[in-house]
Protein backbone atom coordinates (compact mmCIF):
# COMPACT_ATOMS: atom_id res chain seq x y z
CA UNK A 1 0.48 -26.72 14.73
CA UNK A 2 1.19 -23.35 12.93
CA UNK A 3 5.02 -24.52 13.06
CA UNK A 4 4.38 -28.02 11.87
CA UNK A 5 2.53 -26.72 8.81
CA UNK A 6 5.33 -24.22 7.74
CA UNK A 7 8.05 -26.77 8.45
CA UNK A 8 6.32 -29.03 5.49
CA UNK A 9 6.33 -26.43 3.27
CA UNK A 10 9.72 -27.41 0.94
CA UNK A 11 12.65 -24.83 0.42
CA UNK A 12 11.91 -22.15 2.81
CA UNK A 13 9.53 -23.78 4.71
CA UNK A 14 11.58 -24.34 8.18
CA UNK A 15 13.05 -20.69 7.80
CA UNK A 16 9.97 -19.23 8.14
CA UNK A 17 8.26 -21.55 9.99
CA UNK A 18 11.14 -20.27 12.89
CA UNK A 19 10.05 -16.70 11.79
CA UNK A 20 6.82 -17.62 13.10
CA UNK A 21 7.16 -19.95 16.18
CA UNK A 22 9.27 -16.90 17.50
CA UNK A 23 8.07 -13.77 16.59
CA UNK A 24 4.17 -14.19 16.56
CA UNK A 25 3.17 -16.69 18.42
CA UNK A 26 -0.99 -17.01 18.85
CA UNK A 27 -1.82 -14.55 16.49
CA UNK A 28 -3.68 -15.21 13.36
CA UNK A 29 -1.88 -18.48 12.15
CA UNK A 30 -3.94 -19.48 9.07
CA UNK A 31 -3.46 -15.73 7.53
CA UNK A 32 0.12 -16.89 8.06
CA UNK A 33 0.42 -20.33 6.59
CA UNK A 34 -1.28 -19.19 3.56
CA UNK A 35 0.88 -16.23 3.26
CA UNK A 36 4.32 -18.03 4.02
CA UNK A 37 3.37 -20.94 1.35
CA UNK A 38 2.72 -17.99 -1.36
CA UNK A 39 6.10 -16.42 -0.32
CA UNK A 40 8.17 -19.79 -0.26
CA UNK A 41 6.84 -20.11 -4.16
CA UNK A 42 8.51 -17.22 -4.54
CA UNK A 43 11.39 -18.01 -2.80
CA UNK A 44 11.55 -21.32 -4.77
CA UNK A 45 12.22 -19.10 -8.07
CA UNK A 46 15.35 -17.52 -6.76
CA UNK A 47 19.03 -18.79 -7.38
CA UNK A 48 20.02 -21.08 -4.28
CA UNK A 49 22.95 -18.79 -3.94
CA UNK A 50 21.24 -16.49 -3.71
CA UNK A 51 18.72 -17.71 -1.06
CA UNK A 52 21.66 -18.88 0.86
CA UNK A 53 23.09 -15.83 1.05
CA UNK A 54 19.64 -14.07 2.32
CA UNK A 55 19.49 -16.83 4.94
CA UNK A 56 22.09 -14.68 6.89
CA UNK A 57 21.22 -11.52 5.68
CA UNK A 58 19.99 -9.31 8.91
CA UNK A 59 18.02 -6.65 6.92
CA UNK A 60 16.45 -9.38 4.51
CA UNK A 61 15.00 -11.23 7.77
CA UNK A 62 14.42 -8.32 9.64
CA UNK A 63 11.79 -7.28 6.20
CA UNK A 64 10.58 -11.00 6.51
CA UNK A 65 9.20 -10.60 9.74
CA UNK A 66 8.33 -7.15 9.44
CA UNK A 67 5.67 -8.52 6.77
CA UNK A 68 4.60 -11.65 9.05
CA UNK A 69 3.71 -8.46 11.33
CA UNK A 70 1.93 -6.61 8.76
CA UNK A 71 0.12 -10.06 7.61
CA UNK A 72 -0.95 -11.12 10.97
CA UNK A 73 -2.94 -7.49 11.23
CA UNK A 74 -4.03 -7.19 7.46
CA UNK A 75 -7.80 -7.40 7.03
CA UNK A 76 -8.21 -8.41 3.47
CA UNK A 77 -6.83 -10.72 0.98
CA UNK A 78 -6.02 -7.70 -1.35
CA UNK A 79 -3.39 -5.97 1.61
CA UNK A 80 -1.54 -9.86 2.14
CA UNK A 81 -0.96 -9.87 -1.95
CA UNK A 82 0.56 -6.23 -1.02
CA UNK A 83 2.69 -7.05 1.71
CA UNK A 84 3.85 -10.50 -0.39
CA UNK A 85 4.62 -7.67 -3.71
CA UNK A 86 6.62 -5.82 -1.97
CA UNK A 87 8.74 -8.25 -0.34
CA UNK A 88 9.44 -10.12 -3.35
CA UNK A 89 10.75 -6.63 -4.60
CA UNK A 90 12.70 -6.42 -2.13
CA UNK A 91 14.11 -9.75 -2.39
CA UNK A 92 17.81 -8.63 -2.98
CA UNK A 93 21.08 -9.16 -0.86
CA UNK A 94 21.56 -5.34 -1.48
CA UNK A 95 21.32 -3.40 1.91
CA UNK A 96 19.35 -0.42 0.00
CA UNK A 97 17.00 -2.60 -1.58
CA UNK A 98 15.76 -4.14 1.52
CA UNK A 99 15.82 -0.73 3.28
CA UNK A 100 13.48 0.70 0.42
CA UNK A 101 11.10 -2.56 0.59
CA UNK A 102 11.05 -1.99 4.28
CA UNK A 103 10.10 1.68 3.74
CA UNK A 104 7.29 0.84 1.41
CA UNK A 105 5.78 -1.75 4.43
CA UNK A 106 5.53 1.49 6.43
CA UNK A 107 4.49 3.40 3.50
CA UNK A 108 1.61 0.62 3.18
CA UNK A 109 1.22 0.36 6.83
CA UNK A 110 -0.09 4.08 6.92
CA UNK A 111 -2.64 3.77 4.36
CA UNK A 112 -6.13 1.79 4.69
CA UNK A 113 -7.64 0.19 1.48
CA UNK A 114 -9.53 3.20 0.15
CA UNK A 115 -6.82 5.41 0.11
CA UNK A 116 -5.01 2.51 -2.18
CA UNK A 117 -7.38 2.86 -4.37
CA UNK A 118 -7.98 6.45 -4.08
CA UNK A 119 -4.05 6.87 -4.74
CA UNK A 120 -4.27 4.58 -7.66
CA UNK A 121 -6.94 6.81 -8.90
CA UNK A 122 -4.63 9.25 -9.02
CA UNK A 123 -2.16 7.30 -10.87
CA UNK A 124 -4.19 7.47 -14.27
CA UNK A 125 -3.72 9.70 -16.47
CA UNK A 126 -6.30 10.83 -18.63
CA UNK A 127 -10.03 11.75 -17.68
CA UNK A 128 -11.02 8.60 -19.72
CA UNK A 129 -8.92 6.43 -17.58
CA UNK A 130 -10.09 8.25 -14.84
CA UNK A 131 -13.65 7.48 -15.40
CA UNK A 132 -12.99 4.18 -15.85
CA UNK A 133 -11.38 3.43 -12.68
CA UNK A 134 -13.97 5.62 -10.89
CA UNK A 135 -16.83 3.85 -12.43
CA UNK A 136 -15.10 0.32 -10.88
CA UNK A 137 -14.87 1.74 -7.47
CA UNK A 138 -17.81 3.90 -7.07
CA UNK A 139 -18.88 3.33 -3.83
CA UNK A 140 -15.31 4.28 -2.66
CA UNK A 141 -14.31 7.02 -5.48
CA UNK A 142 -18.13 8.25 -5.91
CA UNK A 143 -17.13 12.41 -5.32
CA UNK A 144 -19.43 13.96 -2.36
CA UNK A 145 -20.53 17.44 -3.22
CA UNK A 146 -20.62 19.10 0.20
CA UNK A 147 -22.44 22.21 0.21
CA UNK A 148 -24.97 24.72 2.55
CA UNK A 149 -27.63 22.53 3.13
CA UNK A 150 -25.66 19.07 2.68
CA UNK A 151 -27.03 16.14 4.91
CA UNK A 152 -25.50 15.13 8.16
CA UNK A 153 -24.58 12.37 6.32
CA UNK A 154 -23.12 13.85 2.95
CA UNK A 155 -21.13 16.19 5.24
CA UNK A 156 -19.38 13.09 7.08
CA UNK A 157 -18.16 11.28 3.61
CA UNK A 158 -16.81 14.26 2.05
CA UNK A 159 -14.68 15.27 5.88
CA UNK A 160 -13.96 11.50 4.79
CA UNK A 161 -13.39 11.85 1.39
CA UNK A 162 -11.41 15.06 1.94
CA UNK A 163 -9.23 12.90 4.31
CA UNK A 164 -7.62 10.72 2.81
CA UNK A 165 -6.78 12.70 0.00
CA UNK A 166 -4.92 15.33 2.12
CA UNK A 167 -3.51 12.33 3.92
CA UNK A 168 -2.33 10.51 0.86
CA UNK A 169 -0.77 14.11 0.11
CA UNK A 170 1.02 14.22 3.64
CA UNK A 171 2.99 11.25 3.08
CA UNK A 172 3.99 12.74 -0.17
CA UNK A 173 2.15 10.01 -2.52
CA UNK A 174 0.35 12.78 -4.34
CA UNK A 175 0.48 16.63 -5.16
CA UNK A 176 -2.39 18.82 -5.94
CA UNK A 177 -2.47 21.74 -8.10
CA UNK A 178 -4.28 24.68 -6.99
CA UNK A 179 -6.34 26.64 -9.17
CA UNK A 180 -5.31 30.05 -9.71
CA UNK A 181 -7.05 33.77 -10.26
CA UNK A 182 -5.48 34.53 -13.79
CA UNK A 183 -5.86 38.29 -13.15
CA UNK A 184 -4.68 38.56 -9.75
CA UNK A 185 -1.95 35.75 -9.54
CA UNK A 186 -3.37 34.60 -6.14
CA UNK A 187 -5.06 30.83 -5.77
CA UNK A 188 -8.84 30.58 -5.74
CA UNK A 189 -10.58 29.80 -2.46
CA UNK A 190 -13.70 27.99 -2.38
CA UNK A 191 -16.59 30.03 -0.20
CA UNK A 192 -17.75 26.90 1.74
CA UNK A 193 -14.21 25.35 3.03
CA UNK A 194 -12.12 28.33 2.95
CA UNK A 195 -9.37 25.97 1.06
CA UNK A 196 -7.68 26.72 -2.08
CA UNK A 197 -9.43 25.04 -5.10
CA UNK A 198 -7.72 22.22 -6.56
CA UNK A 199 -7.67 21.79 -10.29
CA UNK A 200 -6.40 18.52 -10.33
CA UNK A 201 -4.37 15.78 -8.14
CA UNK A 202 -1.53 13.21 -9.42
CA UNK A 203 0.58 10.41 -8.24
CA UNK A 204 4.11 11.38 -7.35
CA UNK A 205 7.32 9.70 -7.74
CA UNK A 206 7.00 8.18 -4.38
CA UNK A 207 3.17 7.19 -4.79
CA UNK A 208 3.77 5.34 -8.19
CA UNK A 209 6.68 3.43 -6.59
CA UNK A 210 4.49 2.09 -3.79
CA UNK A 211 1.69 1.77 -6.95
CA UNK A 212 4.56 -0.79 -8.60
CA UNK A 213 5.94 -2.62 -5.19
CA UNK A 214 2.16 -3.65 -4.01
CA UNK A 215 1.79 -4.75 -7.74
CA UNK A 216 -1.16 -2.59 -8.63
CA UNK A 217 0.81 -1.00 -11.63
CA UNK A 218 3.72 -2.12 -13.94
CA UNK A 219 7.28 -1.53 -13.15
């Protein structure tokens, strides 16, 4: 059924529908139809040349499963616009281009929601921006003050909260800048979690270019 529906989508619509028929068979079939219709409009804006030429291009279908992979687990609406961003970025017949988009799936594949949005947090700039953003997501960017005497509860979100930021900075999609004793030259601990104090977090390189392939910032 799955099969039949992708083979009536026009242009791509018989490419993919093989995609699926062979590589995930009685998974979750309606996440995939919707997804493979939004990618074959995509796919409908391209050159036919060009198109042609991706129809025997190895890495380019190897990507194009890869995201009916990533689609067939993705929980929310928001990560299937992701995975469809960054394969349309990768949509070249350039072996480096589809090797990057195919990095980026990874890249995405380690990260839940919250730490997208914590990372695009991260991305803004000023404290205005900041607040902004933080005010929109509070119930995922709300900071957790842990301290002697914190709830069992309180002390849970901020090992949480404290998470996926030094996750996020793992993968290299954000550095933090510790805060240092002026006098002595050495960084400042905090008393309670025996961890330098950080002054302040940002995006890196890497970060903002998985920030621009999922589509949450501009190129």
């Amino acid at each position: 059924m799955a099969k039949g529906g992708l083979g009536a989508i026009p242009f791509a619509g018989s490419f993919l529908a093989e995609v699926v028929s062979t590589l995930i068979p009685n998974q979750r079939l309606d996440r995939l139809v919707k997804y493979a219709t939004e990618l074959n409009d995509r796919l409908e804006r391209m050159p036919v040349e060009l198109m042609d030429q991706l129809r025997n291009n190895e890495q380019f279908i190897d990507m194009v499963e890869e995201s009916f992979i990533r689609v067939s687990r993705a929980s929310s609406e928001e990560r299937r616009q992701y995975i469809l961003s960054i394969v349309w970025h990768g949509m070249s017949n350039d072996k480096a281009a589809i090797n990057n988009a195919k990095y980026i799936l990874g890249l995405l594949s380690e990260l839940n929601d919250n730490e997208v949005i914590w990372l695009r947090y991260f991305h803004e700039r000023t404290l205005h921006d900041k607040g902004q953003f933080q005010a929109l997501h509070k119930n995922i960017l709300a900071p957790v003050q842990v301290m002697i005497g914190s709830s069992k509860e309180e002390k849970q979100k901020g090992a949480i909260q404290e998470s996926y930021k030094e996750h996020l900075e793992r993968l290299g999609l954000i550095k933090s800048h510790i805060k240092m004793n002026k006098d002595l030259g050495v960084p400042e601990y905090n008393t309670f979690t025996n961890k330098p104090e950080i002054t302040y977090s940002e995006a890196t390189t890497l970060g903002n270019m998985l920030l621009e392939n999922i589509g949450l910032i501009e190129d």
